[in-house]
PDB file of N, CA and C in Angstrom:
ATOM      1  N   UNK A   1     -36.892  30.003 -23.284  1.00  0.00           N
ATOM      2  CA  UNK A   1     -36.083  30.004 -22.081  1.00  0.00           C
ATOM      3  C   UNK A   1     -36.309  28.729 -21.272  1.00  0.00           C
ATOM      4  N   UNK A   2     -37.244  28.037 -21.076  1.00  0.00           N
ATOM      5  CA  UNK A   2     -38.033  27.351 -20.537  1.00  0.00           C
ATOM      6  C   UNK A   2     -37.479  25.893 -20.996  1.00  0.00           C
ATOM      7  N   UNK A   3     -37.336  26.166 -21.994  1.00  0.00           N
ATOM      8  CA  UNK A   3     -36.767  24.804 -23.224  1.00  0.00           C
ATOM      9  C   UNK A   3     -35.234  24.381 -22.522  1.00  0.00           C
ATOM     10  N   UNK A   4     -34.264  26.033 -22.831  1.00  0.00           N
ATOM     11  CA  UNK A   4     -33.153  25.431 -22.447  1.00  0.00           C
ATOM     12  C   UNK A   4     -32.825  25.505 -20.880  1.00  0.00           C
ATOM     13  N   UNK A   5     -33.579  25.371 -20.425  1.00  0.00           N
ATOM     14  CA  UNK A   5     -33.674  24.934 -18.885  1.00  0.00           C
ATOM     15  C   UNK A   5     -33.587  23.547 -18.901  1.00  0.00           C
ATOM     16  N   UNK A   6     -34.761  23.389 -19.554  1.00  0.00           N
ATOM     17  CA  UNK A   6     -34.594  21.820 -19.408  1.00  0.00           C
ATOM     18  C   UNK A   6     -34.024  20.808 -19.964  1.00  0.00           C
ATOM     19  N   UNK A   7     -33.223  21.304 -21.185  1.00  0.00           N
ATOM     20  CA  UNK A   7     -32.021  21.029 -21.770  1.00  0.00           C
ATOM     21  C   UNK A   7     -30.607  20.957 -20.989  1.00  0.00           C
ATOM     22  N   UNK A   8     -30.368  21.850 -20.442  1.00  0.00           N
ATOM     23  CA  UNK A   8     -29.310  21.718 -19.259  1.00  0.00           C
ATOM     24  C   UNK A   8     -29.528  20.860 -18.206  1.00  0.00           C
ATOM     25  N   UNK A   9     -30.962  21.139 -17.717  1.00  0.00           N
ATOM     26  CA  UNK A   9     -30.871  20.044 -17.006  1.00  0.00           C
ATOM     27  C   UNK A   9     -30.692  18.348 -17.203  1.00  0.00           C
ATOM     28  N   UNK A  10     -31.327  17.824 -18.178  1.00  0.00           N
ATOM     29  CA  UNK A  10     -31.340  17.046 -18.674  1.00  0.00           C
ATOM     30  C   UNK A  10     -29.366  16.538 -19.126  1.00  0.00           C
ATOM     31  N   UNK A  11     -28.867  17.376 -19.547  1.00  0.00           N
ATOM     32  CA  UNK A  11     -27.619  17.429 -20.037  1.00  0.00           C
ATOM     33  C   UNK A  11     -27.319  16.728 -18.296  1.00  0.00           C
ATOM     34  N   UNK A  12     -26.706  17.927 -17.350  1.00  0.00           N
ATOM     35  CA  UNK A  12     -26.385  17.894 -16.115  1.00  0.00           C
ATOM     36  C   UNK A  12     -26.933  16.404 -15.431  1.00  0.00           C
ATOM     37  N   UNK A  13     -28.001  16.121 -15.693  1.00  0.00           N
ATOM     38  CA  UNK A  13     -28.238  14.325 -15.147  1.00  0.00           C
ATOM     39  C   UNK A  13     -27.447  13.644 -15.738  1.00  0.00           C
ATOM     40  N   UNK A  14     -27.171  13.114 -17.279  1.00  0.00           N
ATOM     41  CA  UNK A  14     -26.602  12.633 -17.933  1.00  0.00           C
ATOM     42  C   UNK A  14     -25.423  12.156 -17.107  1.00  0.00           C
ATOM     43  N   UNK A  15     -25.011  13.686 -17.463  1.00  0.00           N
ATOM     44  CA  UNK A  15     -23.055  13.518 -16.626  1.00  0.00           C
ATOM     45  C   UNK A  15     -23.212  13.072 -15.657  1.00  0.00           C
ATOM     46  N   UNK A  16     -24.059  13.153 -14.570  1.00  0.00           N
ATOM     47  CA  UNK A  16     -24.221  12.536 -13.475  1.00  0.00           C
ATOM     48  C   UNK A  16     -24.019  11.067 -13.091  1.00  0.00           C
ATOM     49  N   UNK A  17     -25.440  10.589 -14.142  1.00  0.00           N
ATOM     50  CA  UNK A  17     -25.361   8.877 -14.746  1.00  0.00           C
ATOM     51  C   UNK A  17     -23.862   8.045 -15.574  1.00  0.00           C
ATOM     52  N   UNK A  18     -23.833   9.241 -16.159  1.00  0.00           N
ATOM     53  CA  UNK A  18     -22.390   8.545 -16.418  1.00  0.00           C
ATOM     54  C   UNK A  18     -21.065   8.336 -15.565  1.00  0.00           C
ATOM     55  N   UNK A  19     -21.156   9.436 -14.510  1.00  0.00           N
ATOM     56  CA  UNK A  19     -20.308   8.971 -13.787  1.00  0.00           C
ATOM     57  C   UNK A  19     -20.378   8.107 -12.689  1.00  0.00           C
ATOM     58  N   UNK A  20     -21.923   8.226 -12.253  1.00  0.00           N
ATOM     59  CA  UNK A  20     -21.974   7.197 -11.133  1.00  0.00           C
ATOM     60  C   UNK A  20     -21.832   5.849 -11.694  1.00  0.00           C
ATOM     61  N   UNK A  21     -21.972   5.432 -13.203  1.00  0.00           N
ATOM     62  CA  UNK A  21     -21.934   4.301 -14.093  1.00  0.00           C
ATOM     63  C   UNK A  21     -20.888   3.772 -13.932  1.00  0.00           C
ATOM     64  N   UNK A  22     -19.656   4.802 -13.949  1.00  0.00           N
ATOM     65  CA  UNK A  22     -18.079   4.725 -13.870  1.00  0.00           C
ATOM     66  C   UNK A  22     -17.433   3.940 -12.770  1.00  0.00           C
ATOM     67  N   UNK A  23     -18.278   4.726 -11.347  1.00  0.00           N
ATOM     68  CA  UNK A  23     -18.081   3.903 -10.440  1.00  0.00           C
ATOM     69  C   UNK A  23     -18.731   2.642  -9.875  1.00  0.00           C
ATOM     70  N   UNK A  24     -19.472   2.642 -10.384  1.00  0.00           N
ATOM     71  CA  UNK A  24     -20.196   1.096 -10.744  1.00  0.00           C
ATOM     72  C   UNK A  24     -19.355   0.044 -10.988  1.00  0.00           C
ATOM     73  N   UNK A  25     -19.026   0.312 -12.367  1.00  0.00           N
ATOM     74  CA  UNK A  25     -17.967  -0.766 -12.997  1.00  0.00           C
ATOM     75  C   UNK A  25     -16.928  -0.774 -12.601  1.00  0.00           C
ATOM     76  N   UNK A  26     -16.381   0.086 -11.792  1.00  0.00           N
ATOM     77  CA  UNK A  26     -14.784  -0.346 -11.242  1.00  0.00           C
ATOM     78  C   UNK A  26     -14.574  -1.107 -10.914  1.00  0.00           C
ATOM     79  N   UNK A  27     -13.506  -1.716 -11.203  1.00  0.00           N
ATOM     80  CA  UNK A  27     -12.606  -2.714 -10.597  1.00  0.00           C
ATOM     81  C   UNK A  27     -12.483  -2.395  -8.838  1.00  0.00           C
ATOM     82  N   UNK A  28     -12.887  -3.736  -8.141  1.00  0.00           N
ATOM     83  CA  UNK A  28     -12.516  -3.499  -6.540  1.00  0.00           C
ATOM     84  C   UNK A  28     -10.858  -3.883  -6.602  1.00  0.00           C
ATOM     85  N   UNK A  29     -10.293  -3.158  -5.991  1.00  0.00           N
ATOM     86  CA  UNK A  29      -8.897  -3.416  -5.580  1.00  0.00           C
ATOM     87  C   UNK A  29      -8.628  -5.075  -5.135  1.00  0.00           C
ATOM     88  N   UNK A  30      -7.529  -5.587  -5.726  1.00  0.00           N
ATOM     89  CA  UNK A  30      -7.593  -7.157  -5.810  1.00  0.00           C
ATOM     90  C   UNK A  30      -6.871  -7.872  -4.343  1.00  0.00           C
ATOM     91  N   UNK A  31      -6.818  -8.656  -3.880  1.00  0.00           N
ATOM     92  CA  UNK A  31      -6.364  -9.193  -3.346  1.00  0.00           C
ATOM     93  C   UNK A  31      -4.811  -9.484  -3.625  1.00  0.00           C
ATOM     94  N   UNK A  32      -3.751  -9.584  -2.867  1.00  0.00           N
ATOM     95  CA  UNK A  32      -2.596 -10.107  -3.912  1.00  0.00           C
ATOM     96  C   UNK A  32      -1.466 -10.692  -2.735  1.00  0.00           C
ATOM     97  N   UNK A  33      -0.448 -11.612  -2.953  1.00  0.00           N
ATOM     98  CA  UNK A  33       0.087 -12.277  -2.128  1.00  0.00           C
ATOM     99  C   UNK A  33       2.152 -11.870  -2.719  1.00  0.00           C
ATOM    100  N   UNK A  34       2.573 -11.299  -1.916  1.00  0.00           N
ATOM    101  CA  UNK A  34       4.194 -11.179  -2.260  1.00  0.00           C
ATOM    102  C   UNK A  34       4.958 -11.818  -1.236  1.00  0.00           C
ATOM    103  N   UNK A  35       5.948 -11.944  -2.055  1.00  0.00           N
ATOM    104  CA  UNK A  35       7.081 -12.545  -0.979  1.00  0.00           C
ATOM    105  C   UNK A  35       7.959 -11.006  -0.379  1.00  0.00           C
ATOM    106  N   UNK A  36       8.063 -10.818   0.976  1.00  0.00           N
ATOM    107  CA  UNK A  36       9.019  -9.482   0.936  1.00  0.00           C
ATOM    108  C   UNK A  36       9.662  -9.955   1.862  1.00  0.00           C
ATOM    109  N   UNK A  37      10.541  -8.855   2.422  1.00  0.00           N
ATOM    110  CA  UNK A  37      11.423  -8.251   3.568  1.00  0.00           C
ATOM    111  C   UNK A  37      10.739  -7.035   4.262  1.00  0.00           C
ATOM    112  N   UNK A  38      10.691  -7.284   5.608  1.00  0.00           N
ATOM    113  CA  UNK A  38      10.138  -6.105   6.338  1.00  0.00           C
ATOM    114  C   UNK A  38      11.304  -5.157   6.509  1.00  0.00           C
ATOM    115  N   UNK A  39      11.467  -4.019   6.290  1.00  0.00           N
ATOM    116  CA  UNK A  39      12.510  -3.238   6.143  1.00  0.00           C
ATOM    117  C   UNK A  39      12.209  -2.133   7.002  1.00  0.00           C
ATOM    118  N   UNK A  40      12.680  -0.648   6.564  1.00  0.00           N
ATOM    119  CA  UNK A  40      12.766   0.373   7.287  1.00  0.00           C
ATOM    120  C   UNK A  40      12.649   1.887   6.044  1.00  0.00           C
ATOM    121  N   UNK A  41      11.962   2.582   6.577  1.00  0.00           N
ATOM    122  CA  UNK A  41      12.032   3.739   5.645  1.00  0.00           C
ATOM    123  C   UNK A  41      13.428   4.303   5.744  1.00  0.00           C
ATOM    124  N   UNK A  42      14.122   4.296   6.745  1.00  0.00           N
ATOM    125  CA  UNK A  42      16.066   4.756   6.690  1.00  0.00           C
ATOM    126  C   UNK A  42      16.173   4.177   5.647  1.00  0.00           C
ATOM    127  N   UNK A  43      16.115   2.712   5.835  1.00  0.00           N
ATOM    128  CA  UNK A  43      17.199   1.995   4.976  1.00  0.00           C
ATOM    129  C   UNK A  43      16.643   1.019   3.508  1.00  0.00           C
ATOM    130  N   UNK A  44      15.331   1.230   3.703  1.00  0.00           N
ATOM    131  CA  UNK A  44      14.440   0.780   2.236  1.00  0.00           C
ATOM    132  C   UNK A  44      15.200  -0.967   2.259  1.00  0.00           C
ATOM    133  N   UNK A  45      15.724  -0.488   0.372  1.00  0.00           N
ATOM    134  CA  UNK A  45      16.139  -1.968   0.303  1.00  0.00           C
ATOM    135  C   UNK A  45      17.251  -2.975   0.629  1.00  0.00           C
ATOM    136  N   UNK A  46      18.529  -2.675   2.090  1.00  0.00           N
ATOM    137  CA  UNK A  46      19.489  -2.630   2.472  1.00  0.00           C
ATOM    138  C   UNK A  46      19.446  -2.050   3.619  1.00  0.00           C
ATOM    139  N   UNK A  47      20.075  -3.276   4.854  1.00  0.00           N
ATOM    140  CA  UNK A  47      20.213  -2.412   6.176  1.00  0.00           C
ATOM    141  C   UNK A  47      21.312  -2.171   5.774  1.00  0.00           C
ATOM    142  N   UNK A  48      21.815  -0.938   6.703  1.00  0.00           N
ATOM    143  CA  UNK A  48      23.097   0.051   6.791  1.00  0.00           C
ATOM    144  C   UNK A  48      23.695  -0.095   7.955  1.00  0.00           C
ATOM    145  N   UNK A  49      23.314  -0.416   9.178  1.00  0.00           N
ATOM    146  CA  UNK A  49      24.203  -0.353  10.540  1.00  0.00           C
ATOM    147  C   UNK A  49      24.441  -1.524  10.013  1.00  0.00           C
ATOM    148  N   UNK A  50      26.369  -1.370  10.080  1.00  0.00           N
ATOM    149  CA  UNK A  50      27.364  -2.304  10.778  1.00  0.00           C
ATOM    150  C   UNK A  50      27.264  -3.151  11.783  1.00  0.00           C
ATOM    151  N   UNK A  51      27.842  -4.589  11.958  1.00  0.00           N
ATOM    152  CA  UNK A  51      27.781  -4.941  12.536  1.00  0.00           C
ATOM    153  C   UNK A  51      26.362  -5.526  13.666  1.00  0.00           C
ATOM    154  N   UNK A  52      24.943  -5.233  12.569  1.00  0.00           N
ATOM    155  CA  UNK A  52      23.767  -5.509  13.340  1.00  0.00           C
ATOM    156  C   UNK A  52      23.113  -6.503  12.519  1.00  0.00           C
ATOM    157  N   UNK A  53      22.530  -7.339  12.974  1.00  0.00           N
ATOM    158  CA  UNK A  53      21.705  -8.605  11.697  1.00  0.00           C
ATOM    159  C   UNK A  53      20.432  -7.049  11.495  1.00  0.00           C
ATOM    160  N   UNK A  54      19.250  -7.948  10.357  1.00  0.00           N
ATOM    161  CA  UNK A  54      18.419  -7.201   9.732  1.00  0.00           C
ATOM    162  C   UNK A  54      17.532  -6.915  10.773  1.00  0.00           C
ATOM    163  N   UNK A  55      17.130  -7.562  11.958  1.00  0.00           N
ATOM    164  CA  UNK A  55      15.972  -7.486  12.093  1.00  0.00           C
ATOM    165  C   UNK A  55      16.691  -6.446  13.687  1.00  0.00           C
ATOM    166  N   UNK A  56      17.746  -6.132  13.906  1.00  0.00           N
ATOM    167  CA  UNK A  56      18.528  -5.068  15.139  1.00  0.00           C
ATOM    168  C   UNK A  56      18.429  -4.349  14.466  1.00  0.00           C
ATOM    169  N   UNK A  57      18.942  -3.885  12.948  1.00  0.00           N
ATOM    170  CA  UNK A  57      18.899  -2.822  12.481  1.00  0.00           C
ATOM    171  C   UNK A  57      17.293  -2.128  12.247  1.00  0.00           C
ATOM    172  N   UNK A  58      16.706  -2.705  11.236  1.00  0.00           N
ATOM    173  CA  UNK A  58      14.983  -2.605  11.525  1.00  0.00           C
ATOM    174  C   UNK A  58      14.529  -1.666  12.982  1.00  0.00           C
ATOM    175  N   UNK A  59      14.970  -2.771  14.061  1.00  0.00           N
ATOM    176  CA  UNK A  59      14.283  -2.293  15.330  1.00  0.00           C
ATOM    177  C   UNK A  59      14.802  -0.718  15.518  1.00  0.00           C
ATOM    178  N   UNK A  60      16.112  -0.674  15.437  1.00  0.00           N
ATOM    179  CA  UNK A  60      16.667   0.588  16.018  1.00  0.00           C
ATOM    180  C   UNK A  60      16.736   1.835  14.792  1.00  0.00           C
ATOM    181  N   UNK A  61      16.448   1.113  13.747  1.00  0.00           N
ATOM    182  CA  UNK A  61      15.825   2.597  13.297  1.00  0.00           C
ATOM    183  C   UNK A  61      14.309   2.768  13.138  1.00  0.00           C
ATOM    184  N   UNK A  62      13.233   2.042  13.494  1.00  0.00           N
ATOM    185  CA  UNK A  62      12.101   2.201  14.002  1.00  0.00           C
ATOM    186  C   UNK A  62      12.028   3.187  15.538  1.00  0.00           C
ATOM    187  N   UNK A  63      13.428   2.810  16.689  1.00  0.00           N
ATOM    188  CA  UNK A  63      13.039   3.747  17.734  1.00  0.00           C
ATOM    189  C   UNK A  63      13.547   4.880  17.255  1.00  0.00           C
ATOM    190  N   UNK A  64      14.250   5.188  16.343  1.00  0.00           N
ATOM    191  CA  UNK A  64      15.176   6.876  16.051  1.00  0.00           C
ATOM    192  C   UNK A  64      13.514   7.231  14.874  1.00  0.00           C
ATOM    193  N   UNK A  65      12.574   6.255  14.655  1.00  0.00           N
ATOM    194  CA  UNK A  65      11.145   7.180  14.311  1.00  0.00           C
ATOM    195  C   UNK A  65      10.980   6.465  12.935  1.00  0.00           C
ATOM    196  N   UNK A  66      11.360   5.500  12.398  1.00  0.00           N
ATOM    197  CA  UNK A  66      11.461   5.209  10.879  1.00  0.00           C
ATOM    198  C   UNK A  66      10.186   4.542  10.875  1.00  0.00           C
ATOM    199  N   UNK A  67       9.429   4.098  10.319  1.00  0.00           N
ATOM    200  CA  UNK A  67       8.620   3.468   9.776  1.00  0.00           C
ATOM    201  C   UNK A  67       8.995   1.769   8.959  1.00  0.00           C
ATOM    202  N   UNK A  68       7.996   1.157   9.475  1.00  0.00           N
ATOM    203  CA  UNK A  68       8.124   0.070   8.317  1.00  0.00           C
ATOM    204  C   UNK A  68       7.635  -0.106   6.872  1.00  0.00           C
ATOM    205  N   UNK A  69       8.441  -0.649   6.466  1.00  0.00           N
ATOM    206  CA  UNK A  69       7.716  -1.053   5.077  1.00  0.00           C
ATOM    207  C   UNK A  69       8.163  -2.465   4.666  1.00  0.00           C
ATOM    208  N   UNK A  70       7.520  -2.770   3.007  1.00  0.00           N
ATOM    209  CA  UNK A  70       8.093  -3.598   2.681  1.00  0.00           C
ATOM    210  C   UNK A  70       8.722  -3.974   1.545  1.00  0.00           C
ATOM    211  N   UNK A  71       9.744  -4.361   1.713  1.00  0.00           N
ATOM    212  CA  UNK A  71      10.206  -4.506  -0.111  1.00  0.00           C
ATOM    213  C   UNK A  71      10.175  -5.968  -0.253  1.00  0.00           C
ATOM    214  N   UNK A  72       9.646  -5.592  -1.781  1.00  0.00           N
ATOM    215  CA  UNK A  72       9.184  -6.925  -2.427  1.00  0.00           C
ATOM    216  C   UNK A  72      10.732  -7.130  -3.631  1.00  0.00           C
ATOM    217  N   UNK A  73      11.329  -7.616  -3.588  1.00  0.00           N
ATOM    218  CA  UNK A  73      12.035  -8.071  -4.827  1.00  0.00           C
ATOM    219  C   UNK A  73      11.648  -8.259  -6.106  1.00  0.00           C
ATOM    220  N   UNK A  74      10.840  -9.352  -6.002  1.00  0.00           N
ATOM    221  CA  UNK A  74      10.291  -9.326  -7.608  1.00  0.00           C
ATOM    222  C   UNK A  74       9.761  -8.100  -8.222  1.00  0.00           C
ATOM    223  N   UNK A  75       9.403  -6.950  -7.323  1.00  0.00           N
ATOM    224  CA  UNK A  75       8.760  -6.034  -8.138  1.00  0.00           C
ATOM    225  C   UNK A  75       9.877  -4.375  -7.997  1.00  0.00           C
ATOM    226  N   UNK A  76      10.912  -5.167  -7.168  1.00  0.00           N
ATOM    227  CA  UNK A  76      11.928  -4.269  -6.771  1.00  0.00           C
ATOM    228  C   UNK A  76      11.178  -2.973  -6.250  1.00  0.00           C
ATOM    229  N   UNK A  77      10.510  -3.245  -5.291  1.00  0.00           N
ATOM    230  CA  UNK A  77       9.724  -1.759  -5.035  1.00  0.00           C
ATOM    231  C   UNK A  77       9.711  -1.652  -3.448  1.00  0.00           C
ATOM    232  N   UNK A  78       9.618  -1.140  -2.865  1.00  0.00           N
ATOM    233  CA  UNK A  78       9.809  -0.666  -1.203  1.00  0.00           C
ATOM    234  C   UNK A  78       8.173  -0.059  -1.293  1.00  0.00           C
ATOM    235  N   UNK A  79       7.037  -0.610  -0.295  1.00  0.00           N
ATOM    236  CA  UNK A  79       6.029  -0.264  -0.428  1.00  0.00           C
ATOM    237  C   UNK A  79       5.596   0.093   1.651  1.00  0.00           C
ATOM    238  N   UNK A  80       4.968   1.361   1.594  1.00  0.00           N
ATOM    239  CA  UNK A  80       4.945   1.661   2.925  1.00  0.00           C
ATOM    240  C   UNK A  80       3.462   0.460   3.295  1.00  0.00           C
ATOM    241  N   UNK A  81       3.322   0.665   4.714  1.00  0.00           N
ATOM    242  CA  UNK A  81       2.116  -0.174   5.172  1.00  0.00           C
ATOM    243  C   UNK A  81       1.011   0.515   5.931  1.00  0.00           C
ATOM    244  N   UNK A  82       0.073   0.167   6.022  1.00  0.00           N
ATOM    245  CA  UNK A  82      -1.194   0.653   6.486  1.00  0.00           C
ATOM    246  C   UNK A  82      -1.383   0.888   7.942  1.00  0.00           C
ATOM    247  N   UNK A  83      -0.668  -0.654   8.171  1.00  0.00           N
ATOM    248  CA  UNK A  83      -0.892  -0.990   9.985  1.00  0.00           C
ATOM    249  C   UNK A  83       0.186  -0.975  10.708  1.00  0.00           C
ATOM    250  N   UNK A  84       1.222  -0.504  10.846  1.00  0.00           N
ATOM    251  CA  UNK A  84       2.583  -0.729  11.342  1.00  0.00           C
ATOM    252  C   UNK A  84       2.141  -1.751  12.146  1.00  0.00           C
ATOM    253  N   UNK A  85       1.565  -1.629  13.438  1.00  0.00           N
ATOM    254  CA  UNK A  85       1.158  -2.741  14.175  1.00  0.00           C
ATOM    255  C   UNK A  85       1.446  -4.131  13.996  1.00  0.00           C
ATOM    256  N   UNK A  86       0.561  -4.391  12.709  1.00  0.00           N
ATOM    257  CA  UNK A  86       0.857  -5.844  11.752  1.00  0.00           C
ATOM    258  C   UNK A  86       2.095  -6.475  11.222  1.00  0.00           C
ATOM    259  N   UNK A  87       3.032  -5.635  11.212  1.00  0.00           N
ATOM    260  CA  UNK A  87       4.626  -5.443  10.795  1.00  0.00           C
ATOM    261  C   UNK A  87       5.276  -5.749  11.821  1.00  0.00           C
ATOM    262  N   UNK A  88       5.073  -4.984  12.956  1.00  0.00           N
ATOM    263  CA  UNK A  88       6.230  -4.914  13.570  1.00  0.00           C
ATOM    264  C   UNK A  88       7.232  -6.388  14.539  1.00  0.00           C
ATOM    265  N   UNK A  89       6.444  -7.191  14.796  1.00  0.00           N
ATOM    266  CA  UNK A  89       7.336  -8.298  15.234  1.00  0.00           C
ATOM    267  C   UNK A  89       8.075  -9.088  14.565  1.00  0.00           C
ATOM    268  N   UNK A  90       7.870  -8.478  13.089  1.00  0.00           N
ATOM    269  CA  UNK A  90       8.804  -9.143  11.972  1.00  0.00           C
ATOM    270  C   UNK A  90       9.399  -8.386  10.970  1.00  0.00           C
ATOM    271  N   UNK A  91      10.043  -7.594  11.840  1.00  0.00           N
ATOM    272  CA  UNK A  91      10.718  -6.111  11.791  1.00  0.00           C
ATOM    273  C   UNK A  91      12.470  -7.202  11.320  1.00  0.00           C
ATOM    274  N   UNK A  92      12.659  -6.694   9.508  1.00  0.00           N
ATOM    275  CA  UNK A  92      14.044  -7.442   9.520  1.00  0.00           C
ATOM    276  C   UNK A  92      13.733  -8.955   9.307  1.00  0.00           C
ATOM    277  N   UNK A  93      12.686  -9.320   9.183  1.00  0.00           N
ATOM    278  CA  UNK A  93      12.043 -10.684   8.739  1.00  0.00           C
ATOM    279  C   UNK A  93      11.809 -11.023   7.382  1.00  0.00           C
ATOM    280  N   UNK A  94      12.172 -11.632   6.498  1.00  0.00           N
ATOM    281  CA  UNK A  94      11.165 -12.212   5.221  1.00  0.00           C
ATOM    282  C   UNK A  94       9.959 -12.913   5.743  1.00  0.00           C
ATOM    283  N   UNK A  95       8.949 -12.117   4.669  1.00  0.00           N
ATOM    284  CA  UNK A  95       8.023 -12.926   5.347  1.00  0.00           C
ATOM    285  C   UNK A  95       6.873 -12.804   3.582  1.00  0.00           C
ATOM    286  N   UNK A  96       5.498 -13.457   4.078  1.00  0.00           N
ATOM    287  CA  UNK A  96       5.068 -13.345   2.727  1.00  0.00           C
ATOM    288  C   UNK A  96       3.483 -13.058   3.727  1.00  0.00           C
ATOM    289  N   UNK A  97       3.111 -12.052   2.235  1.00  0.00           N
ATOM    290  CA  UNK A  97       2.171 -10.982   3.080  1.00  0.00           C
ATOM    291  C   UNK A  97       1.145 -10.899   1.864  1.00  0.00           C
ATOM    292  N   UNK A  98       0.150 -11.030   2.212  1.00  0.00           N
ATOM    293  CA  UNK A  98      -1.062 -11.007   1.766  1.00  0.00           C
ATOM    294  C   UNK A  98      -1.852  -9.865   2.059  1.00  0.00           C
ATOM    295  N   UNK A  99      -2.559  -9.165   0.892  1.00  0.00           N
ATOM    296  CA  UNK A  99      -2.677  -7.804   1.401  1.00  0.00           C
ATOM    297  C   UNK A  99      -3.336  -6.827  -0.085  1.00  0.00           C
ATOM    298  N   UNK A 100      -3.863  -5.756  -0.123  1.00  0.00           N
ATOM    299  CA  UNK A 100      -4.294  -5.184  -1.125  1.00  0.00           C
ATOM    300  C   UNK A 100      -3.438  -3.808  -1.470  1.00  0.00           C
ATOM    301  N   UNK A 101      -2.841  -3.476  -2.512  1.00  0.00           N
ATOM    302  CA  UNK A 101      -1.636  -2.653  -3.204  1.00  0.00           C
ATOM    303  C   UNK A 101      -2.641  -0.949  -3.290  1.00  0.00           C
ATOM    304  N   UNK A 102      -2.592  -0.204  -2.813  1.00  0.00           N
ATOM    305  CA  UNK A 102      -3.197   1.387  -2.749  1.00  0.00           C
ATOM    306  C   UNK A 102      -3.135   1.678  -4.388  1.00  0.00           C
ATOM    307  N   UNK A 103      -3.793   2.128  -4.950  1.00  0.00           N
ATOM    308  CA  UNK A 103      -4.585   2.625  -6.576  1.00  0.00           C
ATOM    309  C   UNK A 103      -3.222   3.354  -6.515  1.00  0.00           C
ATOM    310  N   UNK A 104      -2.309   4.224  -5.840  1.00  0.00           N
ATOM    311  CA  UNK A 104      -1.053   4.884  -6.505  1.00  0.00           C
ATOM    312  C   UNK A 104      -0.001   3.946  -6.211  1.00  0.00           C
ATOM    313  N   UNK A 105      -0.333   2.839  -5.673  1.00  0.00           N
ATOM    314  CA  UNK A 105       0.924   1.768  -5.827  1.00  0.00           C
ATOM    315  C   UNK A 105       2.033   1.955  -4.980  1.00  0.00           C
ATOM    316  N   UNK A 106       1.717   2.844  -3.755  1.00  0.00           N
ATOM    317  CA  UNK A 106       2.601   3.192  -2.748  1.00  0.00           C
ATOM    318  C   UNK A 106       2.230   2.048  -1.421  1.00  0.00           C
ATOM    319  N   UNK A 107       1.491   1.879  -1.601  1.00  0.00           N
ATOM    320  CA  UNK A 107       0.844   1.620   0.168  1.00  0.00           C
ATOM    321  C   UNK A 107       0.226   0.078   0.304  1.00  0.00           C
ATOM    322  N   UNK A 108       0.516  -1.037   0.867  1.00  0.00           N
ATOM    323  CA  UNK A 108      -0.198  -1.948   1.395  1.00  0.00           C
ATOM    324  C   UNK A 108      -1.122  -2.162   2.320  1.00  0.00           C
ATOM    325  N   UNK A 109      -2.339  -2.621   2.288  1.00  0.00           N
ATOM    326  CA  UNK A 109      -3.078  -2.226   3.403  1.00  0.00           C
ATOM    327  C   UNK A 109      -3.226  -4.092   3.750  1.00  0.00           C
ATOM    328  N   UNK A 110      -2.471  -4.641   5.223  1.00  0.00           N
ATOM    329  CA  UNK A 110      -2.181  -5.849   5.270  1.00  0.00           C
ATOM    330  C   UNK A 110      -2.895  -7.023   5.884  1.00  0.00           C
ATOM    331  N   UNK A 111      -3.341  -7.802   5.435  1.00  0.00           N
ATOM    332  CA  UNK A 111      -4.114  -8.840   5.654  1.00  0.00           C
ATOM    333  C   UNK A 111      -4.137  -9.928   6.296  1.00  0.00           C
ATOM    334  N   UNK A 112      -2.546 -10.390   6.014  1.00  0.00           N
ATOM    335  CA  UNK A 112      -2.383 -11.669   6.718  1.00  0.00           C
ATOM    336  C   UNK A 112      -0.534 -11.486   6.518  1.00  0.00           C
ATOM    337  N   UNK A 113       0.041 -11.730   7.291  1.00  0.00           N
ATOM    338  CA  UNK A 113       1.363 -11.945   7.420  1.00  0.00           C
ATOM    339  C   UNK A 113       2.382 -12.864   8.714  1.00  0.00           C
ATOM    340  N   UNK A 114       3.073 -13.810   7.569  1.00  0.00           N
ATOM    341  CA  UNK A 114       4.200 -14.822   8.507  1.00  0.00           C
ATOM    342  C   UNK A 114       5.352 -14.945   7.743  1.00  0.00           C
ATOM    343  N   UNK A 115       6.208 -14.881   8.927  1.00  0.00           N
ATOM    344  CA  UNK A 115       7.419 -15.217   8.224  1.00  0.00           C
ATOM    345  C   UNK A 115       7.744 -16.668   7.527  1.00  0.00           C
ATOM    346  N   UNK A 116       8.699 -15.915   6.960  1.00  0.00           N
ATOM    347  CA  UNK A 116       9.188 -17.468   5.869  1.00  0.00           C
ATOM    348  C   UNK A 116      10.053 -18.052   6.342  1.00  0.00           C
TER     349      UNK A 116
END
């Protein structure tokens, strides 16, 4: 009895070591630099109000509650942001944004950003 006590236990460290091993070696999330458009969760990759340039439309569906994001072209993807804060005066702006991409590939968390 005594034996497989310490057989399990022994087992149970193992898995342990191996996984803290796992997170050891991970990859840190990279640094990465895109060219985008600050956009709007309404309207993603295309403003929709008539008659408004990008960055009126942006604003006024940010006050009806929208969120910013950003779409990148080259990767054709609309990606939400971390800091709205960091976004917002270039609401409807191209701009190029430096910043690290969230492990599910939804989310920017933003670093440095100016318009182009």
């Amino acid at each position: 009895m005594r034996l497989i006590r310490i057989a399990a236990i022994t087992v149970s460290l193992a898995f342990v070591l191996v996984g803290a091993s796992a997170f050891a070696f991970a990859a840190p999330a990279q640094e990465q630099t895109w060219e985008a458009h600050v956009t709007d969760e309404m309207c993603g990759k295309e403003h929709m109000m008539d008659g408004m340039t990008h960055p009126e439309c942006a604003i006024a569906c940010v006050e009806m509650g929208a969120a910013l994001q950003l779409y990148v072209e080259a990767d054709d993807a609309v990606y939400a942001v971390d800091d709205q804060e960091k976004v917002t005066e270039f609401a409807g702006q191209d701009v190029t944004v430096t910043g690290v991409l969230s492990e599910d590939k939804t989310t920017v968390t933003v670093q440095s950003i100016e318009a182009r």
